[in-house]
N, C-alpha and C. Protein backbone atom coordinates (compact mmCIF):
# COMPACT_ATOMS: atom_id res chain seq x y z
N UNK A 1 7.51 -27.30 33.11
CA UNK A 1 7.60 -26.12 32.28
C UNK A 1 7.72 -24.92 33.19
N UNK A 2 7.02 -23.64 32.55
CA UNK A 2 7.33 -22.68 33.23
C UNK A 2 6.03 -22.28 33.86
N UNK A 3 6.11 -20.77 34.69
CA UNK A 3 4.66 -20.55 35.33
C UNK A 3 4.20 -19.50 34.00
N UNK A 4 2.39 -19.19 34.27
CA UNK A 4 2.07 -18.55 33.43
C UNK A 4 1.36 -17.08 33.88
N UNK A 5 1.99 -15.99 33.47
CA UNK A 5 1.62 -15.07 34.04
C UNK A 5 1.42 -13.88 33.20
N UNK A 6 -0.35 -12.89 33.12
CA UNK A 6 -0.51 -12.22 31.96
C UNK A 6 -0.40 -12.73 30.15
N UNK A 7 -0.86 -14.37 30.41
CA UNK A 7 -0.36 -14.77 29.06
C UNK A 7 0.50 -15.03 28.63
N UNK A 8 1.89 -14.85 29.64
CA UNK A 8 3.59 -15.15 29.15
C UNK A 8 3.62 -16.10 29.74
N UNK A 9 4.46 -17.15 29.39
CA UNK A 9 5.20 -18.40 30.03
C UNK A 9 6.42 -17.56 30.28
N UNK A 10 7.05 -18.45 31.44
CA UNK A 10 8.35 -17.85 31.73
C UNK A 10 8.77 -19.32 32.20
N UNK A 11 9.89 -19.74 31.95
CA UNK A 11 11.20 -20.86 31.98
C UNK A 11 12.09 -20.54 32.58
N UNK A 12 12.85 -21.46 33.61
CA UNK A 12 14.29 -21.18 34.00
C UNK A 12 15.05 -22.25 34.16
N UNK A 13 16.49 -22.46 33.84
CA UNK A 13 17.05 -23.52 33.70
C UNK A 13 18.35 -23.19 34.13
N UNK A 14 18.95 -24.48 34.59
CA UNK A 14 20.16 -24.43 35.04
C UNK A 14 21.02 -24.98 34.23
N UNK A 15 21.78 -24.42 33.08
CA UNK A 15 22.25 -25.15 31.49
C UNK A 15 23.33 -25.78 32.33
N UNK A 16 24.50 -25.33 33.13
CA UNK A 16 25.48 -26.11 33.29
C UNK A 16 26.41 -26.33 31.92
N UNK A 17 25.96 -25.09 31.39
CA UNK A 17 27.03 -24.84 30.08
C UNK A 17 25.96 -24.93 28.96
N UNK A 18 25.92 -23.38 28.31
CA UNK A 18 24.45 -22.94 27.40
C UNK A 18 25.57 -23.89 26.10
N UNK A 19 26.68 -23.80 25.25
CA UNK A 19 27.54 -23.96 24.11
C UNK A 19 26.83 -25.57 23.62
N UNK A 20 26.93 -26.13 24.48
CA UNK A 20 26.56 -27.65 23.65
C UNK A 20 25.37 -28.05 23.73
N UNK A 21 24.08 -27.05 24.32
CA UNK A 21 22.75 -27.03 24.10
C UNK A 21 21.63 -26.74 23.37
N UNK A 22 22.67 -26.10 22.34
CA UNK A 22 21.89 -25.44 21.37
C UNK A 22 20.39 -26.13 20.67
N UNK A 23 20.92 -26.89 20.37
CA UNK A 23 19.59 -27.78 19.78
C UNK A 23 18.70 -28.49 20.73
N UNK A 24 19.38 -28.47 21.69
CA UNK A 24 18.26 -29.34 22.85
C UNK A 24 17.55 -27.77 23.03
N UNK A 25 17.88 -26.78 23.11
CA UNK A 25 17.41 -25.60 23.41
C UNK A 25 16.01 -24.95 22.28
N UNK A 26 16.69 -25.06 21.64
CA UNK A 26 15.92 -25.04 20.06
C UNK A 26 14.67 -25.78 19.74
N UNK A 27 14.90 -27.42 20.11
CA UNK A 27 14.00 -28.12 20.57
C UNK A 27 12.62 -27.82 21.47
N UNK A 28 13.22 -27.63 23.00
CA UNK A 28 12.42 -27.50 23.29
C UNK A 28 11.49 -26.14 22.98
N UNK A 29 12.47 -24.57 22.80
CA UNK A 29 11.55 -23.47 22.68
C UNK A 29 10.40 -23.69 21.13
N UNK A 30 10.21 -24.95 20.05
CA UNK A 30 10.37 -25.10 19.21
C UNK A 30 8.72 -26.11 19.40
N UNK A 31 8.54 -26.65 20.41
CA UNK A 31 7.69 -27.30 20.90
C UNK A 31 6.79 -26.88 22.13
N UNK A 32 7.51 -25.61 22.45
CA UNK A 32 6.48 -25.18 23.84
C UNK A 32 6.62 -23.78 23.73
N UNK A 33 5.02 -23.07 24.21
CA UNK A 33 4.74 -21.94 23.99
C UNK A 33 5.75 -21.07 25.41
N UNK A 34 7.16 -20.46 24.85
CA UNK A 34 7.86 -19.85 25.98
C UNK A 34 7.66 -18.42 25.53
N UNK A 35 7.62 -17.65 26.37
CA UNK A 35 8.10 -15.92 26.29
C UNK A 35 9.19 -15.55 26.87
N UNK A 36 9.15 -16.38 27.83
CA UNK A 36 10.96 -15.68 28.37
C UNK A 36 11.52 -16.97 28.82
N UNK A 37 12.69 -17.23 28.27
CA UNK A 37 14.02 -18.41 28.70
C UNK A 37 14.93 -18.11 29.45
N UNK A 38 14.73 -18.26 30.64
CA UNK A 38 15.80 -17.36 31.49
C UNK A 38 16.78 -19.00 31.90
N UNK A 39 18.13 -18.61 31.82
CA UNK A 39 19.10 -19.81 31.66
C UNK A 39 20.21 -19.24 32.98
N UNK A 40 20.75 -19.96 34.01
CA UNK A 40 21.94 -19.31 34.33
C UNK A 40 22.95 -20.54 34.44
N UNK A 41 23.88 -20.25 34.65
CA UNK A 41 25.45 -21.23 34.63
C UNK A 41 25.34 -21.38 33.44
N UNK A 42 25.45 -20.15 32.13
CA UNK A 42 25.64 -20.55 30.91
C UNK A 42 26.92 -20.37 30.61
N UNK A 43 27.63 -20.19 31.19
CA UNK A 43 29.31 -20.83 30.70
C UNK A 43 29.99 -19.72 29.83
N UNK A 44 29.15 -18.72 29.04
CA UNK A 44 29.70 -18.48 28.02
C UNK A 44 30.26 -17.08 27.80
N UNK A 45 31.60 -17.35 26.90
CA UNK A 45 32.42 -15.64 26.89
C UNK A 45 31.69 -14.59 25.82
N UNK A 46 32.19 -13.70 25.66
CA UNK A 46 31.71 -12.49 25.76
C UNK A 46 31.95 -12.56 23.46
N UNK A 47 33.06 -13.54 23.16
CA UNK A 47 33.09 -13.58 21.92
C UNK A 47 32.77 -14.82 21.56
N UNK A 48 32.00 -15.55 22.40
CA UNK A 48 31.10 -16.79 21.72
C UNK A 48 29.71 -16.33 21.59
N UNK A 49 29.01 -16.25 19.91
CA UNK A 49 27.87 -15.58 19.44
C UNK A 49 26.73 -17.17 20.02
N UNK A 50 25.89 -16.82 20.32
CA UNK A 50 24.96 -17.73 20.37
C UNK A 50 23.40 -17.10 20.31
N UNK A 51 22.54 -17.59 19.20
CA UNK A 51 21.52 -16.98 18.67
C UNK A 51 20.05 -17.99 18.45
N UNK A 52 19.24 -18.07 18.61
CA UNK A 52 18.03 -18.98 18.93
C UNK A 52 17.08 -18.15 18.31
N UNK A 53 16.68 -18.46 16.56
CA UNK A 53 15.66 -18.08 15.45
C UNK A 53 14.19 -17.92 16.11
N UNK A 54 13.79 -16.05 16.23
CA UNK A 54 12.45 -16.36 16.86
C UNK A 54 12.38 -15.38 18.17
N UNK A 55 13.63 -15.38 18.78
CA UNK A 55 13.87 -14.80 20.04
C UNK A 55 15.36 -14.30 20.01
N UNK A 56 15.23 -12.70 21.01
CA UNK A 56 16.37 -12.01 21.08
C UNK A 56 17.08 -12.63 22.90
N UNK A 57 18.14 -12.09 22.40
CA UNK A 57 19.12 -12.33 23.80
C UNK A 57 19.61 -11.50 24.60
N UNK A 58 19.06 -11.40 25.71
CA UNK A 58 20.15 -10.32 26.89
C UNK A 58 21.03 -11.23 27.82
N UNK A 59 22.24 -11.35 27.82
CA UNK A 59 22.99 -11.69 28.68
C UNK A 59 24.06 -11.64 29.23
N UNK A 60 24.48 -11.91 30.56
CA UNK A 60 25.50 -11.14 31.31
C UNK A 60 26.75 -12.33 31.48
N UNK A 61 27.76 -11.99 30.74
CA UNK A 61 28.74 -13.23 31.19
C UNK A 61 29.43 -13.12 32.16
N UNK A 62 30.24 -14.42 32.50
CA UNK A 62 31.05 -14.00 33.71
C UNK A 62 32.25 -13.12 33.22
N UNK A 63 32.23 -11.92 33.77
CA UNK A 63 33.61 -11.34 33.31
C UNK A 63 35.53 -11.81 33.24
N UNK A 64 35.26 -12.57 33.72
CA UNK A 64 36.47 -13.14 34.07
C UNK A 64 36.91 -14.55 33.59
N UNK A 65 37.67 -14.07 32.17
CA UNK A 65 37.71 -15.39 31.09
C UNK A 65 38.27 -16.43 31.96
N UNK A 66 39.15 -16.63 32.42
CA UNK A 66 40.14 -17.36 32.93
C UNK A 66 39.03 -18.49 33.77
N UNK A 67 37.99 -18.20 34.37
CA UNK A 67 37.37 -18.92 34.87
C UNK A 67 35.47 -19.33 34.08
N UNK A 68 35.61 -20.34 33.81
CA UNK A 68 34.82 -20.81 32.83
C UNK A 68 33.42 -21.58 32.96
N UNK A 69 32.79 -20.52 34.41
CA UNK A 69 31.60 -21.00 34.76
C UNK A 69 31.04 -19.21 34.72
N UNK A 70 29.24 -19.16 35.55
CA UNK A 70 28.60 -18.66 35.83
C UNK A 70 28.10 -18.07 34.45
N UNK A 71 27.62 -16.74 34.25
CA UNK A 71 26.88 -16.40 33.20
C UNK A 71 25.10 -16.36 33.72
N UNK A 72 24.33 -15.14 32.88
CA UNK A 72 23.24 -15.59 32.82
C UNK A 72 22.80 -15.10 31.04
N UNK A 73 21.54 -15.56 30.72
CA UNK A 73 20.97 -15.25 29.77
C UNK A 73 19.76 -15.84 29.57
N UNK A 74 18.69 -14.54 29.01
CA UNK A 74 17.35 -14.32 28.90
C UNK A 74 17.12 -14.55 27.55
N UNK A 75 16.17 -14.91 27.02
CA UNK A 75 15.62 -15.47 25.69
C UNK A 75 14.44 -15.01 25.60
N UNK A 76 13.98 -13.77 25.02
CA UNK A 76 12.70 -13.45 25.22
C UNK A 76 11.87 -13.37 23.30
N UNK A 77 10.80 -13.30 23.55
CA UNK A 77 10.35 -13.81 21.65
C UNK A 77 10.59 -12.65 21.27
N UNK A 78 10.72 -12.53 20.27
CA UNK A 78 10.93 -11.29 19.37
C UNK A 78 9.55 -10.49 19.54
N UNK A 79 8.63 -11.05 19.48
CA UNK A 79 7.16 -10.32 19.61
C UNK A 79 7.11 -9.41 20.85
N UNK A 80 7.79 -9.59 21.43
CA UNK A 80 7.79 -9.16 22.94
C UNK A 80 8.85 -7.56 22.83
N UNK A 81 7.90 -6.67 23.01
CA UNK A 81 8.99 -5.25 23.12
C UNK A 81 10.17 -5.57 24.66
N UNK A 82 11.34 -5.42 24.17
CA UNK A 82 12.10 -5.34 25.40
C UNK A 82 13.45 -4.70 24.69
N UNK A 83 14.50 -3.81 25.52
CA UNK A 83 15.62 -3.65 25.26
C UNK A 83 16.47 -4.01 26.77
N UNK A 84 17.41 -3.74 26.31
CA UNK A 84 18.85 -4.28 27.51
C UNK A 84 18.81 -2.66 27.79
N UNK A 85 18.75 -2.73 29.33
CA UNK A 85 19.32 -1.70 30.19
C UNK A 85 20.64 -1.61 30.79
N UNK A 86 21.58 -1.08 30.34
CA UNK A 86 22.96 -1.39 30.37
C UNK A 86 23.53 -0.59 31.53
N UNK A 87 22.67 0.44 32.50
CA UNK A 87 23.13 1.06 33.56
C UNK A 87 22.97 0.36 34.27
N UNK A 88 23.88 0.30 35.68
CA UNK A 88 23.79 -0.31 36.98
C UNK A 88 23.50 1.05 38.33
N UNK A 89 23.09 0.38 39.19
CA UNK A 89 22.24 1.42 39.60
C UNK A 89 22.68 1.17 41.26
């Protein structure tokens, strides 16, 4: 699982493509106490919606459709105050 820190679990996984995980994903956040799902090599473009009941999503795809790896994305519970900081610095 993940480590536990201040009461949050935190997870990280290497999906090797988030699109056909959904339910294994679902599964597990569904059975274990997570606060943050941090996923990278999620594969996925910028107009594929992907949504997990319970928890919001920040994530960064690879910009460059043509090539159909890298990506990251965070899964954090809805209970949890957070927004996306969209400046780069």
């Amino acid at each position: 699982m993940g480590s536990r820190r201040n009461g949050w679990t935190i997870t990280q996984v290497n999906a090797n493509s988030l699109s056909n995980k959904k339910g294994e994903i679902e599964n597990f956040l569904g059975k274990n106490d997570v606060s943050f799902f941090c996923i990278n090599d999620t594969r996925l473009v910028k107009s594929k919606k992907f949504k997990i009941n319970g928890y919001k999503l920040i994530r960064k795809d690879n910009p460059n459709r043509k090539r159909h790896a890298g990506g990251v994305a965070i899964f954090i519970k809805n209970e949890i105050p957070a927004i996306e900081d969209n400046t780069s610095g």
